[in-house]
PDB file of N, CA and C in Angstrom:
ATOM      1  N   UNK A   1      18.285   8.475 -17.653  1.00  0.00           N
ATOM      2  CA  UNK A   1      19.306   7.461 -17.605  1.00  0.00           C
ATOM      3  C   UNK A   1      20.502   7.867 -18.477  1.00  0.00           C
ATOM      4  N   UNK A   2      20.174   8.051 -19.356  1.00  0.00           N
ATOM      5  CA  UNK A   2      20.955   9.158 -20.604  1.00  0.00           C
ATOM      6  C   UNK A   2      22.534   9.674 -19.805  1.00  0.00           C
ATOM      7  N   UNK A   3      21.425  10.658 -18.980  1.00  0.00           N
ATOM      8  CA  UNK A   3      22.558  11.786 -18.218  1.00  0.00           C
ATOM      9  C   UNK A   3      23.562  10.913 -17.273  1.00  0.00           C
ATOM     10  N   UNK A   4      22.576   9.905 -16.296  1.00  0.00           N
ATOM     11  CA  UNK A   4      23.457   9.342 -15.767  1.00  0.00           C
ATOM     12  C   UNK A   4      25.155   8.348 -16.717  1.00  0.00           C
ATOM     13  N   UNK A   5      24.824   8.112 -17.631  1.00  0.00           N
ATOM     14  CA  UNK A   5      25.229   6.869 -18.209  1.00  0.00           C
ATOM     15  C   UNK A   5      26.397   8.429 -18.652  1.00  0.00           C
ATOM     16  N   UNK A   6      26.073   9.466 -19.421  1.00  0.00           N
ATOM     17  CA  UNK A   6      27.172  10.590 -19.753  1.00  0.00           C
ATOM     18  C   UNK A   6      28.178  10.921 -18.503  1.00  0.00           C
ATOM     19  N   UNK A   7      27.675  11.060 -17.227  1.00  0.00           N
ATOM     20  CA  UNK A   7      28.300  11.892 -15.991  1.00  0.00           C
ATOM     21  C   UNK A   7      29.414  10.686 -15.309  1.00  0.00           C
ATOM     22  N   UNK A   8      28.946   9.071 -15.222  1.00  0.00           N
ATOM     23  CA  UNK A   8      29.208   8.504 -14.368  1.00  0.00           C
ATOM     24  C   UNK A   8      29.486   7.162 -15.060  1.00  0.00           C
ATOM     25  N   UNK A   9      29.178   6.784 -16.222  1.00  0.00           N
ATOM     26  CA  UNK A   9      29.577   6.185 -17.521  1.00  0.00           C
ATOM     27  C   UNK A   9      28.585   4.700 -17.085  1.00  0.00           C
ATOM     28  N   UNK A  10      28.964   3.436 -18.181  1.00  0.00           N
ATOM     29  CA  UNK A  10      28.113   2.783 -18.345  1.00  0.00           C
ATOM     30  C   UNK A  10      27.367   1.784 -16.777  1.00  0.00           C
ATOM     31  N   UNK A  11      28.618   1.762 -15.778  1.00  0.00           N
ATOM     32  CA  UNK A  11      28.814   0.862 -15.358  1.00  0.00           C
ATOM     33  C   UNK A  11      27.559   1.236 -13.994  1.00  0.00           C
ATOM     34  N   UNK A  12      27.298   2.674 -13.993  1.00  0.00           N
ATOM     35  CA  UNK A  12      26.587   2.971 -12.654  1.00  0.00           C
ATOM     36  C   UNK A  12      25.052   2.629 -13.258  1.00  0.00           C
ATOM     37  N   UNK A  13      24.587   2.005 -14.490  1.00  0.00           N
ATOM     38  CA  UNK A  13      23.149   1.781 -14.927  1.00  0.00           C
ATOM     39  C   UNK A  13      22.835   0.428 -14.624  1.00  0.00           C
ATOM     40  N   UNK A  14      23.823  -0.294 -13.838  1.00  0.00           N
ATOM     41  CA  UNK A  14      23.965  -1.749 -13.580  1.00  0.00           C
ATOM     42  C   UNK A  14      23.782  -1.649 -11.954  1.00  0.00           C
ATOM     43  N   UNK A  15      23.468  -0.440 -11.198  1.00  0.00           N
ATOM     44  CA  UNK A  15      23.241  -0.509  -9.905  1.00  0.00           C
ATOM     45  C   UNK A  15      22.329   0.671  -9.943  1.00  0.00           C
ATOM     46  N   UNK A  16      21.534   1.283 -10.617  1.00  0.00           N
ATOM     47  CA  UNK A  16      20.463   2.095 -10.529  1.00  0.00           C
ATOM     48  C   UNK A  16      19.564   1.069 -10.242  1.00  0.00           C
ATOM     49  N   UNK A  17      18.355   1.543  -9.038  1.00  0.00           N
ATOM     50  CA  UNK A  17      17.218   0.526  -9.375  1.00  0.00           C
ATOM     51  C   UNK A  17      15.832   1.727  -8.610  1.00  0.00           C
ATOM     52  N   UNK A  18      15.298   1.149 -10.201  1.00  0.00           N
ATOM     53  CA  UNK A  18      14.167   2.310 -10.380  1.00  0.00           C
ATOM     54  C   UNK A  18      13.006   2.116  -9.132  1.00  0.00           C
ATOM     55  N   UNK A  19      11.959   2.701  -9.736  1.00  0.00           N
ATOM     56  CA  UNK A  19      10.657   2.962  -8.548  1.00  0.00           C
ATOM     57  C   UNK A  19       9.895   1.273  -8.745  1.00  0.00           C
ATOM     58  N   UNK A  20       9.720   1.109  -9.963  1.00  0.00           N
ATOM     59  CA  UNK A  20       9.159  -0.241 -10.803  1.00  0.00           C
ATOM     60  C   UNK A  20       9.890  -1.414 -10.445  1.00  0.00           C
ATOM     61  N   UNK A  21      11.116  -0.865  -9.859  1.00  0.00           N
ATOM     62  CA  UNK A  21      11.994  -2.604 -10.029  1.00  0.00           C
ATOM     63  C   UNK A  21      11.727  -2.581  -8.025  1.00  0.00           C
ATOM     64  N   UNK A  22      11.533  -1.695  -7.034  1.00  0.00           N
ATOM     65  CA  UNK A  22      10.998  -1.587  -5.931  1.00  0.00           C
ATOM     66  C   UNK A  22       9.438  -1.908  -5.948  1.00  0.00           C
ATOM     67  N   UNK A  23       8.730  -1.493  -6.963  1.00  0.00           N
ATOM     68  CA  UNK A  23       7.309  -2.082  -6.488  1.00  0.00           C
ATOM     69  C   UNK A  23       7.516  -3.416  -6.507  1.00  0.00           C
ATOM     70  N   UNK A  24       7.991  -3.900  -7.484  1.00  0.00           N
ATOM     71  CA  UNK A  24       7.536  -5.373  -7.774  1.00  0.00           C
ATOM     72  C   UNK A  24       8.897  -6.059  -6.509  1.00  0.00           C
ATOM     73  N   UNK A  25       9.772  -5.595  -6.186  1.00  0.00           N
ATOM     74  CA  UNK A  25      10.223  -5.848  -5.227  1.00  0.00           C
ATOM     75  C   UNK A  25       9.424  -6.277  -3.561  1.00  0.00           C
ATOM     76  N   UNK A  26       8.368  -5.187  -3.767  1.00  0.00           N
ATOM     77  CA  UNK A  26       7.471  -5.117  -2.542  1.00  0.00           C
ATOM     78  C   UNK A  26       6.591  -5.625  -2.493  1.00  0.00           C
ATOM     79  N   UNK A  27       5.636  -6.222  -3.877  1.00  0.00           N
ATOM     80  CA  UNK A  27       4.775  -7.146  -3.988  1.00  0.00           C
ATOM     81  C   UNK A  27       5.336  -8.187  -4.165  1.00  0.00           C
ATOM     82  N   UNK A  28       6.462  -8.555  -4.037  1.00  0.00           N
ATOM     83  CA  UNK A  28       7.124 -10.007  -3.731  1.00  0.00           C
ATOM     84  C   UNK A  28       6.709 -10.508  -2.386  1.00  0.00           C
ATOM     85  N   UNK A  29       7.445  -9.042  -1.427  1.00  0.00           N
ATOM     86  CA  UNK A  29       7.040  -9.154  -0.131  1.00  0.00           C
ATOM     87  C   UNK A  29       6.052  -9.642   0.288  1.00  0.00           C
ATOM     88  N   UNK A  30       4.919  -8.956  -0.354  1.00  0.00           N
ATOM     89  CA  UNK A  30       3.421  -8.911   0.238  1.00  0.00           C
ATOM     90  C   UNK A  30       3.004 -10.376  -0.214  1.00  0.00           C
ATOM     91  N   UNK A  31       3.572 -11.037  -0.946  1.00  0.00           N
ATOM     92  CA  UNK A  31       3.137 -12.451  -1.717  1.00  0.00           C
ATOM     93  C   UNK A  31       2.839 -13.434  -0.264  1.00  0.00           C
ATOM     94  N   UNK A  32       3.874 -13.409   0.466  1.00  0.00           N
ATOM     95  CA  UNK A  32       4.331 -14.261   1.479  1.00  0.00           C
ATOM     96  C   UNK A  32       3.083 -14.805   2.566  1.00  0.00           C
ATOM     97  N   UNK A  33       2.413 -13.731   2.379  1.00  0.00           N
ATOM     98  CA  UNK A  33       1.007 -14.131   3.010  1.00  0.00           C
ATOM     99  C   UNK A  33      -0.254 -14.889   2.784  1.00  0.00           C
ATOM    100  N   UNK A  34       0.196 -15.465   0.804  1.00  0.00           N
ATOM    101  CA  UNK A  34      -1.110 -15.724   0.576  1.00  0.00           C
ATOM    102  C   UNK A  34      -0.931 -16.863   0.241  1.00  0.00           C
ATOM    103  N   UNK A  35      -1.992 -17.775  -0.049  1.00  0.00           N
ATOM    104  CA  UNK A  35      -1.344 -19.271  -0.191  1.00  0.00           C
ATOM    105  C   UNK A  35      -0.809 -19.470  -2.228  1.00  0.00           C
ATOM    106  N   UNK A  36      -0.585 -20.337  -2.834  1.00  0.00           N
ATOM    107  CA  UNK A  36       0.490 -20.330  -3.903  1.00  0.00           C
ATOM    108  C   UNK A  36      -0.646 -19.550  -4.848  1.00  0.00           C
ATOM    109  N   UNK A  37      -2.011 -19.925  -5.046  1.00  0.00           N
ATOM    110  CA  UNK A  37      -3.064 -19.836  -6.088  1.00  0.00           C
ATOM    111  C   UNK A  37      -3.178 -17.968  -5.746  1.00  0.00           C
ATOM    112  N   UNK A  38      -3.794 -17.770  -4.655  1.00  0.00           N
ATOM    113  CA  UNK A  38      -3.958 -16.617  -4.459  1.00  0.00           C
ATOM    114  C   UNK A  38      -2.405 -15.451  -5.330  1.00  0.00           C
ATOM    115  N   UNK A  39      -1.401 -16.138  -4.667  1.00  0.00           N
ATOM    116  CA  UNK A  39       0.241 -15.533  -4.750  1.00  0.00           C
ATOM    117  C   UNK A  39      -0.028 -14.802  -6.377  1.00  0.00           C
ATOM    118  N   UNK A  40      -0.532 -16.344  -7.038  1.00  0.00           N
ATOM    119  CA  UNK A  40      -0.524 -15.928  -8.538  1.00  0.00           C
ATOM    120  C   UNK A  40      -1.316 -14.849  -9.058  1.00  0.00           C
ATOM    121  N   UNK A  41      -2.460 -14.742  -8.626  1.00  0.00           N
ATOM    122  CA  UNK A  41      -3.649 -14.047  -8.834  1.00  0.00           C
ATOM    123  C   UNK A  41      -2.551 -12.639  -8.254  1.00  0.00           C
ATOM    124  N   UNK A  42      -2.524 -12.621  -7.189  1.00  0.00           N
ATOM    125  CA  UNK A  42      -1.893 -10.947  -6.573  1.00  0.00           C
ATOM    126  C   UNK A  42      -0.645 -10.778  -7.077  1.00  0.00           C
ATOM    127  N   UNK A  43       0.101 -11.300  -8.035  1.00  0.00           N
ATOM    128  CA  UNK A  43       1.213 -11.213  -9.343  1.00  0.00           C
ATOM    129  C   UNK A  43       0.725 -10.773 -10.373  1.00  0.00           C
ATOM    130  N   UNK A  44      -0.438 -11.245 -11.297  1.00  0.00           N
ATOM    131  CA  UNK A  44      -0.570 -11.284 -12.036  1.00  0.00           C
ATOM    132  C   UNK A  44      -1.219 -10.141 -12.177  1.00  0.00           C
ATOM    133  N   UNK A  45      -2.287  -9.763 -11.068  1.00  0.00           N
ATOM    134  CA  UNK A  45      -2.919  -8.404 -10.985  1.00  0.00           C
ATOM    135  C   UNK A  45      -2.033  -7.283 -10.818  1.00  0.00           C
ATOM    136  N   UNK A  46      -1.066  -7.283 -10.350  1.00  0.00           N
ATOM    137  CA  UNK A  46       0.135  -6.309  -9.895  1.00  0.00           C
ATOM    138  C   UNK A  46       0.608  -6.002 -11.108  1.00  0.00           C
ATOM    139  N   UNK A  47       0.970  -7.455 -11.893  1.00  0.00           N
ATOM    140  CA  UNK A  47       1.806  -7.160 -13.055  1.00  0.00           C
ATOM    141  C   UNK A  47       0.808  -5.980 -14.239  1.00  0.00           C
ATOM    142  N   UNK A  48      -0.431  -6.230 -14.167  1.00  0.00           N
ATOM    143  CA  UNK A  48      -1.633  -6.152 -15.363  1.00  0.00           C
ATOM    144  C   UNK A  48      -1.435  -4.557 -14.722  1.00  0.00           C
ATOM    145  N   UNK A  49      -1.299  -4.027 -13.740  1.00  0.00           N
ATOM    146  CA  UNK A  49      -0.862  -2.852 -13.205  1.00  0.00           C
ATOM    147  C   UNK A  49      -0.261  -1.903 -13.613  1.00  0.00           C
ATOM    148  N   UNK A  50       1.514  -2.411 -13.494  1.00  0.00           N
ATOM    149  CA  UNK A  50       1.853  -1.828 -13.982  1.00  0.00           C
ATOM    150  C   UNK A  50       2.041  -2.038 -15.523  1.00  0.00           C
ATOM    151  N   UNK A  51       1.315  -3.019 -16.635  1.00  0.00           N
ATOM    152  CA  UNK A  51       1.500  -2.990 -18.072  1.00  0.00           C
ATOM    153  C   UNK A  51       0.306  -2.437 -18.424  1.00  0.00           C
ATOM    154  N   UNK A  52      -0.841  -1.769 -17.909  1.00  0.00           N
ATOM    155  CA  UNK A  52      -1.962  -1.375 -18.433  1.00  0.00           C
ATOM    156  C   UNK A  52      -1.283   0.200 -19.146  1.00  0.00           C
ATOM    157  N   UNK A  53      -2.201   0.115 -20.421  1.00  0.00           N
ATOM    158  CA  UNK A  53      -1.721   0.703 -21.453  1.00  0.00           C
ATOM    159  C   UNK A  53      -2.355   2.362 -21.478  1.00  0.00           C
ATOM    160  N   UNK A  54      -3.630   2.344 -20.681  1.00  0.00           N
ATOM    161  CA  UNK A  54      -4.680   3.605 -21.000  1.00  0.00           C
ATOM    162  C   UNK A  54      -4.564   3.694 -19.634  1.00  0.00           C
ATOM    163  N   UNK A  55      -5.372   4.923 -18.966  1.00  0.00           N
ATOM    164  CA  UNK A  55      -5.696   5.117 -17.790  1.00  0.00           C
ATOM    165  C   UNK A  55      -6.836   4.456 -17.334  1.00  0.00           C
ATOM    166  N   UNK A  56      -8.070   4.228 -18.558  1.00  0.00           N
ATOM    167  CA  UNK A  56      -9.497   3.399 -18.548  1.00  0.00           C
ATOM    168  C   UNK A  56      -8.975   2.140 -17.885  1.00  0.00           C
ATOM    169  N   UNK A  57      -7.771   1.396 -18.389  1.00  0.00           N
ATOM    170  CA  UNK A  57      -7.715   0.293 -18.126  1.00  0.00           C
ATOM    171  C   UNK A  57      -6.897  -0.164 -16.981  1.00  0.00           C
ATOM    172  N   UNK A  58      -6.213   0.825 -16.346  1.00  0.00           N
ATOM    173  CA  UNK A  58      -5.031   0.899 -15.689  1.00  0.00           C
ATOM    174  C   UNK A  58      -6.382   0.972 -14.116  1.00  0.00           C
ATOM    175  N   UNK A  59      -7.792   2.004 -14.060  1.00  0.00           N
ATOM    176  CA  UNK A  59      -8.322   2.255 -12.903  1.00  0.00           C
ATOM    177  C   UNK A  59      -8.977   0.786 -12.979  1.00  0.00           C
ATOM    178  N   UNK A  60      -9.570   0.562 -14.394  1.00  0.00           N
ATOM    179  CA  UNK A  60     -10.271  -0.873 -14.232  1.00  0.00           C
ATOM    180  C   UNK A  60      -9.433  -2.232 -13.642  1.00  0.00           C
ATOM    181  N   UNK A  61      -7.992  -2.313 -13.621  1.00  0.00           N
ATOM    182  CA  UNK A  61      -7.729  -3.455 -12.792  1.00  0.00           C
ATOM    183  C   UNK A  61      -7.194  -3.010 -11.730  1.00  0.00           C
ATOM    184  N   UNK A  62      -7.300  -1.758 -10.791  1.00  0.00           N
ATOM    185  CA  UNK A  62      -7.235  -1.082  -9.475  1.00  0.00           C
ATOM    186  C   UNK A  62      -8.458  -1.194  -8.945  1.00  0.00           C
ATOM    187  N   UNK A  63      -9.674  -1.197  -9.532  1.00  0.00           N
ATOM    188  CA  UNK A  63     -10.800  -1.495  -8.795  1.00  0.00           C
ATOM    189  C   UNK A  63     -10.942  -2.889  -8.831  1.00  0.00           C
ATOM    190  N   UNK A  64     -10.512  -3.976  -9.578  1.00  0.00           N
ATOM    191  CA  UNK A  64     -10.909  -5.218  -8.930  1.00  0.00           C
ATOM    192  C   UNK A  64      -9.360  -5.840  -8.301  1.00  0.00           C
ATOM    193  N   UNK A  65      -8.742  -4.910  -8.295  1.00  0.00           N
ATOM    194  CA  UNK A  65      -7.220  -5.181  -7.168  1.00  0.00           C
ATOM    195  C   UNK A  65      -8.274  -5.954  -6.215  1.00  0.00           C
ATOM    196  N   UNK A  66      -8.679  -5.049  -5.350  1.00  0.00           N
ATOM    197  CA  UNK A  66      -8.985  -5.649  -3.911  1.00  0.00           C
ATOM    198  C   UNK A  66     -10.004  -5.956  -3.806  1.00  0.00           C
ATOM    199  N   UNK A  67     -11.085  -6.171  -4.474  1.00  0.00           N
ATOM    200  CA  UNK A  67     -12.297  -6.762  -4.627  1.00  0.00           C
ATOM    201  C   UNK A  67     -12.163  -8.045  -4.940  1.00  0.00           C
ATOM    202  N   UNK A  68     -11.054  -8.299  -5.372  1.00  0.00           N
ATOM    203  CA  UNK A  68     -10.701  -9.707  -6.508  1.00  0.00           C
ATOM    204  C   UNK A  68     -10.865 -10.232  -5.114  1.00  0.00           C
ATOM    205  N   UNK A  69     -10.249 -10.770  -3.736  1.00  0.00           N
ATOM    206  CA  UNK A  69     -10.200 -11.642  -2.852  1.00  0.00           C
ATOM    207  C   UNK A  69     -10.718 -10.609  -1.830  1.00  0.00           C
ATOM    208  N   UNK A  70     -11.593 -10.842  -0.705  1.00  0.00           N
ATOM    209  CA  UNK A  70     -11.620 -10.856   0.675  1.00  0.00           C
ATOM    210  C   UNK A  70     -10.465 -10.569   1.604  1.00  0.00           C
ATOM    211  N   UNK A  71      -9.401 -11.581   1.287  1.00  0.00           N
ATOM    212  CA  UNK A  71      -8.134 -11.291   2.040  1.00  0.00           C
ATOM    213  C   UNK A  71      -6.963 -10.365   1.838  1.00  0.00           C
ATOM    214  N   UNK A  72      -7.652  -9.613   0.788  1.00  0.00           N
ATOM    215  CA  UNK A  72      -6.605  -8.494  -0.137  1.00  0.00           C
ATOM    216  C   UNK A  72      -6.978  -6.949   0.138  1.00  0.00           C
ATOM    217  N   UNK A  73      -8.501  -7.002   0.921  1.00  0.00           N
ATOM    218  CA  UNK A  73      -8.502  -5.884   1.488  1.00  0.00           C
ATOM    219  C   UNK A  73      -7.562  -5.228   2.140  1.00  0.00           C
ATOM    220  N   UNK A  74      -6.967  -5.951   3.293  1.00  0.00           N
ATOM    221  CA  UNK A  74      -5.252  -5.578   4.357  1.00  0.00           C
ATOM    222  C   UNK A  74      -4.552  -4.538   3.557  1.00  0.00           C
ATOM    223  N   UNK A  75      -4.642  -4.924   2.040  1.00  0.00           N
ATOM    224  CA  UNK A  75      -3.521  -4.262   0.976  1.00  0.00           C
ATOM    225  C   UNK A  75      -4.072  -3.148   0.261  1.00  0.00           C
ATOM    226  N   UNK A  76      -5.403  -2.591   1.166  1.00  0.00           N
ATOM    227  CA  UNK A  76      -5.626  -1.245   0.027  1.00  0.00           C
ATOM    228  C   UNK A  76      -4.475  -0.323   0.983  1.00  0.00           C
ATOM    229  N   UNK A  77      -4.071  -0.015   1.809  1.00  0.00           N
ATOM    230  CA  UNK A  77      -3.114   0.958   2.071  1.00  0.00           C
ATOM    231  C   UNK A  77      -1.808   1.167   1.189  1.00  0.00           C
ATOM    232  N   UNK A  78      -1.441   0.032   0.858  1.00  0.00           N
ATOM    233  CA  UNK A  78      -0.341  -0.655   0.647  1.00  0.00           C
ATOM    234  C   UNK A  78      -0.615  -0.240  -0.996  1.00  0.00           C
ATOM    235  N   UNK A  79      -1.806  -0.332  -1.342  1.00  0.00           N
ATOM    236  CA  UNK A  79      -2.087   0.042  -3.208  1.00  0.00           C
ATOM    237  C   UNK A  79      -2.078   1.581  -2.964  1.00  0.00           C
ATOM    238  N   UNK A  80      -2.668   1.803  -2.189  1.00  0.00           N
ATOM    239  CA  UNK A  80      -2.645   3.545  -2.147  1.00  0.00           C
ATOM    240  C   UNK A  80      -1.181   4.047  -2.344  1.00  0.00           C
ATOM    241  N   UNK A  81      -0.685   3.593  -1.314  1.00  0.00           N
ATOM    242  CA  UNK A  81       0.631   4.330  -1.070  1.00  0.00           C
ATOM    243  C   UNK A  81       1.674   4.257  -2.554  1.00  0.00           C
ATOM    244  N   UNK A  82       1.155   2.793  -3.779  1.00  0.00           N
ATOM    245  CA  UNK A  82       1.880   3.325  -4.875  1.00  0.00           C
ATOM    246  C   UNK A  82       1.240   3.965  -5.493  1.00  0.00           C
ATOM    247  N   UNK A  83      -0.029   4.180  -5.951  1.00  0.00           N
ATOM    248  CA  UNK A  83      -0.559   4.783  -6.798  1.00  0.00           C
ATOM    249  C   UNK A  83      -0.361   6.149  -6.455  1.00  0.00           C
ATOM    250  N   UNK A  84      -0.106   6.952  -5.447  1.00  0.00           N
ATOM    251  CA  UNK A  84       0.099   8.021  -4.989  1.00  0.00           C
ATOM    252  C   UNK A  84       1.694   8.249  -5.948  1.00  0.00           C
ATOM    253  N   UNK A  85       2.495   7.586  -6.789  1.00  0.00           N
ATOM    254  CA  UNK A  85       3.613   7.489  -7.111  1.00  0.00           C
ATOM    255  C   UNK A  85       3.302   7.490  -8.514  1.00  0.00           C
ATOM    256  N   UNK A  86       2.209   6.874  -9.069  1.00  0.00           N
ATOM    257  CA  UNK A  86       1.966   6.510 -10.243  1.00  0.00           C
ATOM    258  C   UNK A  86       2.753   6.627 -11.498  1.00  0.00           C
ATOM    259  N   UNK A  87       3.055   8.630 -11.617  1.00  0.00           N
ATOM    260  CA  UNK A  87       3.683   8.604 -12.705  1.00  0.00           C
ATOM    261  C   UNK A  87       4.993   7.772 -12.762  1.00  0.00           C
ATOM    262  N   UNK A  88       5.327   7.699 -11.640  1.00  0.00           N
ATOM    263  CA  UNK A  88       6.696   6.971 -11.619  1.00  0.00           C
ATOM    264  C   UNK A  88       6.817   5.147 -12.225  1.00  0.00           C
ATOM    265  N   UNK A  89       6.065   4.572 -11.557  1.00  0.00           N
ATOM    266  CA  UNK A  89       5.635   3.483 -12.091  1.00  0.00           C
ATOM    267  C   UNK A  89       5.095   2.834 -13.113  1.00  0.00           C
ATOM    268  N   UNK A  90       3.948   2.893 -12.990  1.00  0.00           N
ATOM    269  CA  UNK A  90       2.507   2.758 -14.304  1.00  0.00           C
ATOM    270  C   UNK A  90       3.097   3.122 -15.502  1.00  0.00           C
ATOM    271  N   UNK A  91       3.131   2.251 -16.351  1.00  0.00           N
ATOM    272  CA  UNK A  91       2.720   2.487 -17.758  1.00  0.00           C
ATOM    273  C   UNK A  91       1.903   3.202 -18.156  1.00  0.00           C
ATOM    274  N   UNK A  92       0.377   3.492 -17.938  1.00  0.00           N
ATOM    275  CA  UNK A  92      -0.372   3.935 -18.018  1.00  0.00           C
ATOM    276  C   UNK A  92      -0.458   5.545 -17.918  1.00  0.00           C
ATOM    277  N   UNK A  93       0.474   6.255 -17.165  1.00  0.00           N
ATOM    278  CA  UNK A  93       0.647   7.534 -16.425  1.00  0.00           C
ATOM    279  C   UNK A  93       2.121   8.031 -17.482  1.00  0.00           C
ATOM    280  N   UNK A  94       2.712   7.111 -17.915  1.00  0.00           N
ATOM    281  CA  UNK A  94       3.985   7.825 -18.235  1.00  0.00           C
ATOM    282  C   UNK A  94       4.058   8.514 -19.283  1.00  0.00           C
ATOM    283  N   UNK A  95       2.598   8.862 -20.441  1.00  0.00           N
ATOM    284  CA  UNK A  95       2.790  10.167 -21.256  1.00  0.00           C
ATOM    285  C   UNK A  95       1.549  10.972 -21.395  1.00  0.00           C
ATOM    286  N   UNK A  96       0.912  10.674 -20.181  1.00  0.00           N
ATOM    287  CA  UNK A  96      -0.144  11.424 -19.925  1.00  0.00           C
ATOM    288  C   UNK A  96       0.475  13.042 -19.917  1.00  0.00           C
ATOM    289  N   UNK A  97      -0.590  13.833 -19.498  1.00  0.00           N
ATOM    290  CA  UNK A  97       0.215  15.680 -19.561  1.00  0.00           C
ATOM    291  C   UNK A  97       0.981  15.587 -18.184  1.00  0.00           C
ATOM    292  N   UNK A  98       0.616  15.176 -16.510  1.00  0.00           N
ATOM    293  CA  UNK A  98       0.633  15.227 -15.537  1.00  0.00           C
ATOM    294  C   UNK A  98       1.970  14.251 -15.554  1.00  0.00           C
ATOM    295  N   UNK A  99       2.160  13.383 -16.204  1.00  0.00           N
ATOM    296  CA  UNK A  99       3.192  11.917 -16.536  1.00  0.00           C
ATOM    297  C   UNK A  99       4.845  12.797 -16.460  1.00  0.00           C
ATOM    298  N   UNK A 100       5.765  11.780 -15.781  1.00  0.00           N
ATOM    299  CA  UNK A 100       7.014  12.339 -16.021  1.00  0.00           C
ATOM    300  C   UNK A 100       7.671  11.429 -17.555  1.00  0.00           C
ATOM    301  N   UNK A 101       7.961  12.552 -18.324  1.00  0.00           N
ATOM    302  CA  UNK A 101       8.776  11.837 -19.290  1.00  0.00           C
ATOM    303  C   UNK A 101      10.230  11.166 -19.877  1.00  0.00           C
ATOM    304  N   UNK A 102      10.588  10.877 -18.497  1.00  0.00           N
ATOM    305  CA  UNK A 102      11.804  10.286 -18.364  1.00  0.00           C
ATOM    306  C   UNK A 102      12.197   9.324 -17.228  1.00  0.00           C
ATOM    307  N   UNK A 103      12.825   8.537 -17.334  1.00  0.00           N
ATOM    308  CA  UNK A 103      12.632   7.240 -16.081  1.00  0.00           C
ATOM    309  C   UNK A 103      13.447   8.145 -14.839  1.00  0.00           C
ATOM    310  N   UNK A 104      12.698   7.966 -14.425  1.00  0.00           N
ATOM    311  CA  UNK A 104      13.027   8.465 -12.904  1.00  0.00           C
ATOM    312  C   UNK A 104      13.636   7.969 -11.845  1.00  0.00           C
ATOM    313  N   UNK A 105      15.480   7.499 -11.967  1.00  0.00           N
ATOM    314  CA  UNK A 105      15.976   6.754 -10.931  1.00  0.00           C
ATOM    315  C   UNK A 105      16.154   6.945  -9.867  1.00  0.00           C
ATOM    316  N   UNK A 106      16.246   6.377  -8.514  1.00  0.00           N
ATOM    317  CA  UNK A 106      16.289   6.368  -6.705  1.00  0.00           C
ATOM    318  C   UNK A 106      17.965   6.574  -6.922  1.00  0.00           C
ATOM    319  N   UNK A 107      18.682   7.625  -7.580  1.00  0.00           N
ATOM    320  CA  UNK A 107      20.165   7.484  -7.542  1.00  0.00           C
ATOM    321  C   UNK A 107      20.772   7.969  -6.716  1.00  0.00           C
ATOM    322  N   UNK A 108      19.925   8.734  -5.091  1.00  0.00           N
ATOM    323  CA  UNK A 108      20.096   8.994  -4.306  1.00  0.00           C
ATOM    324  C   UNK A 108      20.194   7.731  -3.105  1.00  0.00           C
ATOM    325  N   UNK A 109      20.287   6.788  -3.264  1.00  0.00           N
ATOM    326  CA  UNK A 109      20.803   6.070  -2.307  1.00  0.00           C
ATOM    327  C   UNK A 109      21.803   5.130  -2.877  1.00  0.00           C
ATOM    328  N   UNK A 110      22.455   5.514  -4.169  1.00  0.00           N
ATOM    329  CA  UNK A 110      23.206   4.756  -4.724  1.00  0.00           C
ATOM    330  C   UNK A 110      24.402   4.954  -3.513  1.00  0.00           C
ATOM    331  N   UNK A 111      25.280   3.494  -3.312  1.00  0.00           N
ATOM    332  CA  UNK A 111      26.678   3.930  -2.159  1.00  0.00           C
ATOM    333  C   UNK A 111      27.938   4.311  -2.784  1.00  0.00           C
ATOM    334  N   UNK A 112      27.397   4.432  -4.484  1.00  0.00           N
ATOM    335  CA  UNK A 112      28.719   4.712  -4.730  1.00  0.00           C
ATOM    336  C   UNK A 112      29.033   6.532  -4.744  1.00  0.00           C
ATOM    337  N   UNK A 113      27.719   6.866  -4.586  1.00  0.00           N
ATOM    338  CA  UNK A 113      27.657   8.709  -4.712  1.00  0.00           C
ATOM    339  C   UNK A 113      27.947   9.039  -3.459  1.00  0.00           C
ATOM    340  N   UNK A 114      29.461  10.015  -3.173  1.00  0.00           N
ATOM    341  CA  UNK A 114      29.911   9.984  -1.987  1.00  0.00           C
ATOM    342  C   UNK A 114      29.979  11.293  -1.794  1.00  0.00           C
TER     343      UNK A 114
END
């Protein structure tokens, strides 16, 4: 973010939007299906997601992701496809050895880069 904020100055860090501010973007999405109680539960598990601190604890609330409800099975594709992203996201991944150590912005679809 650093570099960006040096090259393109303060104002382009106000329209960066990271991998993290898209997940939880997409589990908004996925909310729409479940009734309000469930909604909370598949928030709150999402959130415990991406704030898990260790990797121990980060697989332990990925395995009761979709075990937690019956109707949340639909969404193991949908968990796969971020965890396949992990370092980008997860707390948990970001100073592991394999972990990227720097936030990693989507500044390739920014409209102002012409």
């Amino acid at each position: 973010m650093e570099g960006l904020n040096r090259v393109f100055g303060q104002d382009v860090l106000k329209r960066v939007k990271t991998c993290k501010f898209h997940f939880k973007q997409c589990r908004n999405r996925q909310t729409y299906m479940f009734h309000e109680e469930t909604r909370r539960q598949f928030k709150s598990l999402s959130e415990a997601l991406l704030e898990a601190q260790s990797l121990t604890s980060y697989e332990k609330v990925k395995e009761n992701f979709i075990s937690e409800e019956s109707e949340w099975t639909s969404l193991k594709s949908w968990l796969e496809w971020w965890n396949k992203r992990q370092a980008f996201i997860f707390l948990a991944f970001q100073y592991t050895k394999d972990g990227y150590k720097m936030n990693l912005a989507e500044v390739v679809h920014a409209s102002w880069v012409k």
